[in-house]
Protein backbone atom coordinates (compact mmCIF):
# COMPACT_ATOMS: atom_id res chain seq x y z
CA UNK A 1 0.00 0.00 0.00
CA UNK A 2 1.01 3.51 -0.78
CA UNK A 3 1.62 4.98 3.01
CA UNK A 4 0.11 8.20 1.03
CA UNK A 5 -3.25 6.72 1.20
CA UNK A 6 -3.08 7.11 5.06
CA UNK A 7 -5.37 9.49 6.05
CA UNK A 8 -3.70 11.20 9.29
CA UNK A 9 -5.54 13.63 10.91
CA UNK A 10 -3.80 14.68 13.99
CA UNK A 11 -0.41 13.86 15.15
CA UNK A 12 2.21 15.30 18.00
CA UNK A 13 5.38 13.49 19.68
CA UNK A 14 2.75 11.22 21.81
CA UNK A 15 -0.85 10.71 19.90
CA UNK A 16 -1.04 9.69 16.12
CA UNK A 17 -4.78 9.54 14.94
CA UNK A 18 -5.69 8.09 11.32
CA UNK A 19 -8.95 8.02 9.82
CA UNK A 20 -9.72 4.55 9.43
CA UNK A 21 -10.99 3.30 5.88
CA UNK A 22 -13.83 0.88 5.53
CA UNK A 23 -12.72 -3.00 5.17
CA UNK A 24 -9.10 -2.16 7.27
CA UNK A 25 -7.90 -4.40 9.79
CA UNK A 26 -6.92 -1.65 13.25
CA UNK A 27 -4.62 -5.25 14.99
CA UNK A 28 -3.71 -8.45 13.02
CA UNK A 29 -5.92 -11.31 13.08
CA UNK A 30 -6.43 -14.89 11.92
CA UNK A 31 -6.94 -13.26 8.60
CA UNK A 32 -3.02 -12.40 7.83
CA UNK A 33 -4.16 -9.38 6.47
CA UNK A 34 -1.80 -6.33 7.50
CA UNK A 35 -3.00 -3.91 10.13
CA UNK A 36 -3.78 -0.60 10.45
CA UNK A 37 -1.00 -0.58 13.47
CA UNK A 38 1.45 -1.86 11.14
CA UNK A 39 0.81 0.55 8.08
CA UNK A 40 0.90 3.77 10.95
CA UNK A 41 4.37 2.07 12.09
CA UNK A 42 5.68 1.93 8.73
CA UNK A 43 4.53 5.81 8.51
CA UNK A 44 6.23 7.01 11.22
CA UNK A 45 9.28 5.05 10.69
CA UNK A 46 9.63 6.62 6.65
CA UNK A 47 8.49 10.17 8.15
CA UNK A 48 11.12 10.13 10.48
CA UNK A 49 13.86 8.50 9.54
CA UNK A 50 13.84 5.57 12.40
CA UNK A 51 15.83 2.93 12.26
CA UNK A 52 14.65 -0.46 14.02
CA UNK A 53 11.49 -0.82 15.55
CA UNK A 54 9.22 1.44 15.85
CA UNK A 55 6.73 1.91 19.43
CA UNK A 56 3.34 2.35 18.58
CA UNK A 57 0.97 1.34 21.24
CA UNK A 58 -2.89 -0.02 20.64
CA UNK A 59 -4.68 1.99 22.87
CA UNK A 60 -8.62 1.08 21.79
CA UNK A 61 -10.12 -0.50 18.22
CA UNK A 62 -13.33 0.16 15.86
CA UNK A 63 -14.49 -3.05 13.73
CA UNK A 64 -13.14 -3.68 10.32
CA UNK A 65 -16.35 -2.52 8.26
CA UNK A 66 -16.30 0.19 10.39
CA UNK A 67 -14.41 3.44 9.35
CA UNK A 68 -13.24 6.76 11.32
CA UNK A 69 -11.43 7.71 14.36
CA UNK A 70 -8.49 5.77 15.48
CA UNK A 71 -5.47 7.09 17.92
CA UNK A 72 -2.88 5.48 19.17
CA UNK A 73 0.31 6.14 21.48
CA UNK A 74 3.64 6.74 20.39
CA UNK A 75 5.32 6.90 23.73
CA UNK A 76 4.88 4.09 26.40
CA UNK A 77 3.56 7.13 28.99
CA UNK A 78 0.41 8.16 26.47
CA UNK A 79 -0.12 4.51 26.23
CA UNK A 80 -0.23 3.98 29.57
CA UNK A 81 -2.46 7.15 30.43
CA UNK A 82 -4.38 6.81 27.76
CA UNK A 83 -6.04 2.94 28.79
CA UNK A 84 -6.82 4.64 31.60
CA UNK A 85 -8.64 7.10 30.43
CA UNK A 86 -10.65 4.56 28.22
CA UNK A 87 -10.96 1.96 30.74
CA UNK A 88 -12.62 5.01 33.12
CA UNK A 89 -15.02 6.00 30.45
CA UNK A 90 -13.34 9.96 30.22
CA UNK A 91 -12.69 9.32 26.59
CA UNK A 92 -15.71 10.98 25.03
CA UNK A 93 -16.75 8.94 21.77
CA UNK A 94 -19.14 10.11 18.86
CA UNK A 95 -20.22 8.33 15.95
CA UNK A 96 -22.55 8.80 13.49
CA UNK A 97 -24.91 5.88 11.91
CA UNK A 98 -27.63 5.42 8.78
CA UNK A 99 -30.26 3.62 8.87
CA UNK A 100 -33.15 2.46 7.18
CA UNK A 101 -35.58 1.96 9.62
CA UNK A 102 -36.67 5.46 11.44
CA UNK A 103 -36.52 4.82 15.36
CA UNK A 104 -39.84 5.84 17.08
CA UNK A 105 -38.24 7.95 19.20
CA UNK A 106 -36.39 11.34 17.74
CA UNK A 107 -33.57 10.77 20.21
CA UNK A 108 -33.00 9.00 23.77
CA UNK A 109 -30.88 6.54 25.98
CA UNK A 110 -30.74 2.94 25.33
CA UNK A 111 -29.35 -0.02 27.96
CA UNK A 112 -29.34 -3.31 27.42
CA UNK A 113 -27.20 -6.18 28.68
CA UNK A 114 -24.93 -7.47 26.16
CA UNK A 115 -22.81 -10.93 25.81
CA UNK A 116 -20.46 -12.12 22.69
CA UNK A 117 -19.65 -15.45 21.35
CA UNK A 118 -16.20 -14.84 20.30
CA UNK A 119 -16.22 -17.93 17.95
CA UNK A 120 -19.36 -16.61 15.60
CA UNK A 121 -18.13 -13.00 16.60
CA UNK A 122 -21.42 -11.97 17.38
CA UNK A 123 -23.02 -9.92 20.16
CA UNK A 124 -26.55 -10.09 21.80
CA UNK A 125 -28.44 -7.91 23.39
CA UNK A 126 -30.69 -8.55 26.32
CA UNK A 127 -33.38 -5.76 27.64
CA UNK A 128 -32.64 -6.42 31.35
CA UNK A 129 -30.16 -7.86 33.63
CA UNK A 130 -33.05 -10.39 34.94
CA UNK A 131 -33.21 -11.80 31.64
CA UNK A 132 -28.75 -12.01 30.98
CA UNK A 133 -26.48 -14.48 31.34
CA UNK A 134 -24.18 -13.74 34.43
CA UNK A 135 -21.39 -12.94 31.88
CA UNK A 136 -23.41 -9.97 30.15
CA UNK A 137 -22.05 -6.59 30.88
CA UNK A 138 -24.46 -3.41 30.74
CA UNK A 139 -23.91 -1.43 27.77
CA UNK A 140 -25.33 2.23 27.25
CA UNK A 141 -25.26 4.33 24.61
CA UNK A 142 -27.68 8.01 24.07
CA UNK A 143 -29.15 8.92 20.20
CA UNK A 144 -30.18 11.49 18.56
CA UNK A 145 -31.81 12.06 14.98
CA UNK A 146 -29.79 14.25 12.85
CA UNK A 147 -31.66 13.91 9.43
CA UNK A 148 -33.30 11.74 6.97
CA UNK A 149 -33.31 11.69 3.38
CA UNK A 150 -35.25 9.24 0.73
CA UNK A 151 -35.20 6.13 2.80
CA UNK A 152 -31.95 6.93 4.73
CA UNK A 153 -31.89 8.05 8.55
CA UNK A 154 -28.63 9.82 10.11
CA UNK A 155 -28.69 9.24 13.65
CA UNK A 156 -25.40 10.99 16.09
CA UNK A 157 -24.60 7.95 18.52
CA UNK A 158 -22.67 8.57 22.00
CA UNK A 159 -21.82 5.59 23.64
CA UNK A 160 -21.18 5.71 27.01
CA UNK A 161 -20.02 2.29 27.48
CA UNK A 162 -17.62 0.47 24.87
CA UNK A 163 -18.67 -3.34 24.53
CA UNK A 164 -17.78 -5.30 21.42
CA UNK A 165 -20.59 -4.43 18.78
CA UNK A 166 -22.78 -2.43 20.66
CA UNK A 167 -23.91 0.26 18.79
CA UNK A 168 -24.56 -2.18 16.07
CA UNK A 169 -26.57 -4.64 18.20
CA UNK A 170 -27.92 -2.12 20.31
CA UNK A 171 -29.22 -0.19 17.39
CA UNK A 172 -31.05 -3.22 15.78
CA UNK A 173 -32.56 -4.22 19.01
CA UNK A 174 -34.23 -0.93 19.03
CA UNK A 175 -35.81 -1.65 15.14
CA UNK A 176 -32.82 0.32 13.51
CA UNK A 177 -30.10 -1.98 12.30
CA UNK A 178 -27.39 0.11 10.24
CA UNK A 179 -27.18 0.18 6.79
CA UNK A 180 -24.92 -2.44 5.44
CA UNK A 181 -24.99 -4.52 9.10
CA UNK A 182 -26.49 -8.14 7.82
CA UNK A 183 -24.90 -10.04 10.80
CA UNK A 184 -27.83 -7.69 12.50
CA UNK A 185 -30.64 -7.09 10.78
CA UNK A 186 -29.82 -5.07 7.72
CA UNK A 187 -31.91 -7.41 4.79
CA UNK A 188 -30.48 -5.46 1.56
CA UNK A 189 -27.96 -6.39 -0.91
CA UNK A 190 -24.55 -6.10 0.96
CA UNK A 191 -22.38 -2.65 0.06
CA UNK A 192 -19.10 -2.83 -1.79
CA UNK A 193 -16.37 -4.20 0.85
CA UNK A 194 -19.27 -5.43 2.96
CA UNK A 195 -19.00 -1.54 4.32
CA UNK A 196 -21.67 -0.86 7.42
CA UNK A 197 -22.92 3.01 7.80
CA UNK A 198 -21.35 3.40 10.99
CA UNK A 199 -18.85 5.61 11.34
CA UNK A 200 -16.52 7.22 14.29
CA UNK A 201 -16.47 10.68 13.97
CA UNK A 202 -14.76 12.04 16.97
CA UNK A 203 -12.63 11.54 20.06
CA UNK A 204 -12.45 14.44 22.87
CA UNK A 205 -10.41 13.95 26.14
CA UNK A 206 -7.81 15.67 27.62
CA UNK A 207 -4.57 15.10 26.20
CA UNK A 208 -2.56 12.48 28.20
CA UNK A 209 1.20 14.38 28.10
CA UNK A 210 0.26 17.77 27.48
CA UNK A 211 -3.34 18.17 29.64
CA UNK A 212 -5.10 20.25 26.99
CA UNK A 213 -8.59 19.53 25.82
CA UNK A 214 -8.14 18.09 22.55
CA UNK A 215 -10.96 16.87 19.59
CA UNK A 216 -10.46 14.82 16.81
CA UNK A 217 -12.78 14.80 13.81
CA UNK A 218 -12.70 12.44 11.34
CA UNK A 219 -14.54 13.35 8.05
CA UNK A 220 -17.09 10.14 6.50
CA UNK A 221 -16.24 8.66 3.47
CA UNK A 222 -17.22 10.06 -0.14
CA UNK A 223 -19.66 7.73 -1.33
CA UNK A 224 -23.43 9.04 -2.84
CA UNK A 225 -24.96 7.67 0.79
CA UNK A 226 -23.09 9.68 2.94
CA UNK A 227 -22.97 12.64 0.10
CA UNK A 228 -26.84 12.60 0.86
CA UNK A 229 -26.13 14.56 4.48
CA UNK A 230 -23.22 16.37 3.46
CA UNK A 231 -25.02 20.10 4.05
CA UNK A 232 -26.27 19.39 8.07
CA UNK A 233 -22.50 19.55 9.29
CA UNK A 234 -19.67 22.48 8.86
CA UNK A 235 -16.89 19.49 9.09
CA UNK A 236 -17.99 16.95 6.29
């Protein structure tokens, strides 16, 4: 891959965030296929001229058919800082989702209690704890109705927790699977890539090394589905 394809969009001696395409790997898997981490590492170590191995430290992941906001640590301190701050919930995450099916309410708060089978890689979502497994962890997330247009609904999704999946199975337990999503819900053809509509459009949290607010936008991709919303937001 051409390193020119990556799409940085903020970077400083301790934080390197990259706008994550659709169909991109963020760690290695079973799949062989090379990594997000490993295409930033190459990046830095061209950029600046390292020689040996370069630190880059995973601090959080978004699904492959998922695209949009990934950081991740340069220095072992920002690495360590910045777990933290995700396993604490101070990391403030926003993400924006289309679907087909209009929820009945214009915005609110959804919980559920969610478990995964890590061998299907699939997540379920149960509407109580009464009604879990004792391994199910309560997941939260708040929504809000941006826009529709033709069939298509834009909906701004904060999560408050960060369970595997949830925003996709928590979104098509409330009658709104995303666009693209077949493992849950979606029933048209599949989209080039096997792309979902779900995209991570911004980090905020208080920089780990330097203590200054910081927010990181990352723009959706240029496709006609998308392109249908692009006049409701400034940054598009």
């Amino acid at each position: 891959m051409d390193l020119r394809q990556l799409k940085i969009i903020y970077e400083d001696n301790h934080l390197i965030a990259v706008n994550k395409p659709v169909g991109w790997l963020v760690q290695g898997d079973q799949t062989g296929d090379t990594p997000l981490l490993d295409y930033v590492k190459q990046y830095i170590k061209v950029k600046y001229k390292k020689e040996g191995d370069v630190f880059l430290g995973l601090v959080h992941r978004i699904d492959r058919p998922v695209s949009g906001v990934v950081v991740f640590a340069r220095t072992s301190k920002a690495l360590t800082r910045m777990t933290k701050m995700f396993k604490e919930r101070s990391v403030k995450k926003l993400y924006w989702a289309v679907t087909l099916d209009r929820p009945n309410e214009l915005e609110g708060k959804l919980v559920h209690w969610l478990t995964k089978n890590f061998e299907k890689n699939v997540a379920r979502a149960y509407p109580n704890e009464r009604t879990a497994p004792n391994s199910a962890k309560k997941s939260e997330l708040s929504y809000e109705l941006l826009a529709t247009f033709s069939s298509n609904c834009l909906l701004e999704v904060k999560p408050t927790t960060g369970r595997p999946h949830q925003i996709r199975v928590q979104l098509a337990k409330m009658g709104s699977p995303i666009r693209g999503d077949r493992k849950y819900g979606y029933k048209g053809k599949p989209h080039p890539d096997n792309a979902i509509y779900l995209h991570a459009r911004a980090l905020s949290f208080i920089h780990p090394v330097k203590k200054e607010p910081i927010k990181i936008w990352a723009k959706v991709p240029k496709d006609q589905i998308w392109n249908e919303f692009k006049d409701i937001h400034s940054y598009f």
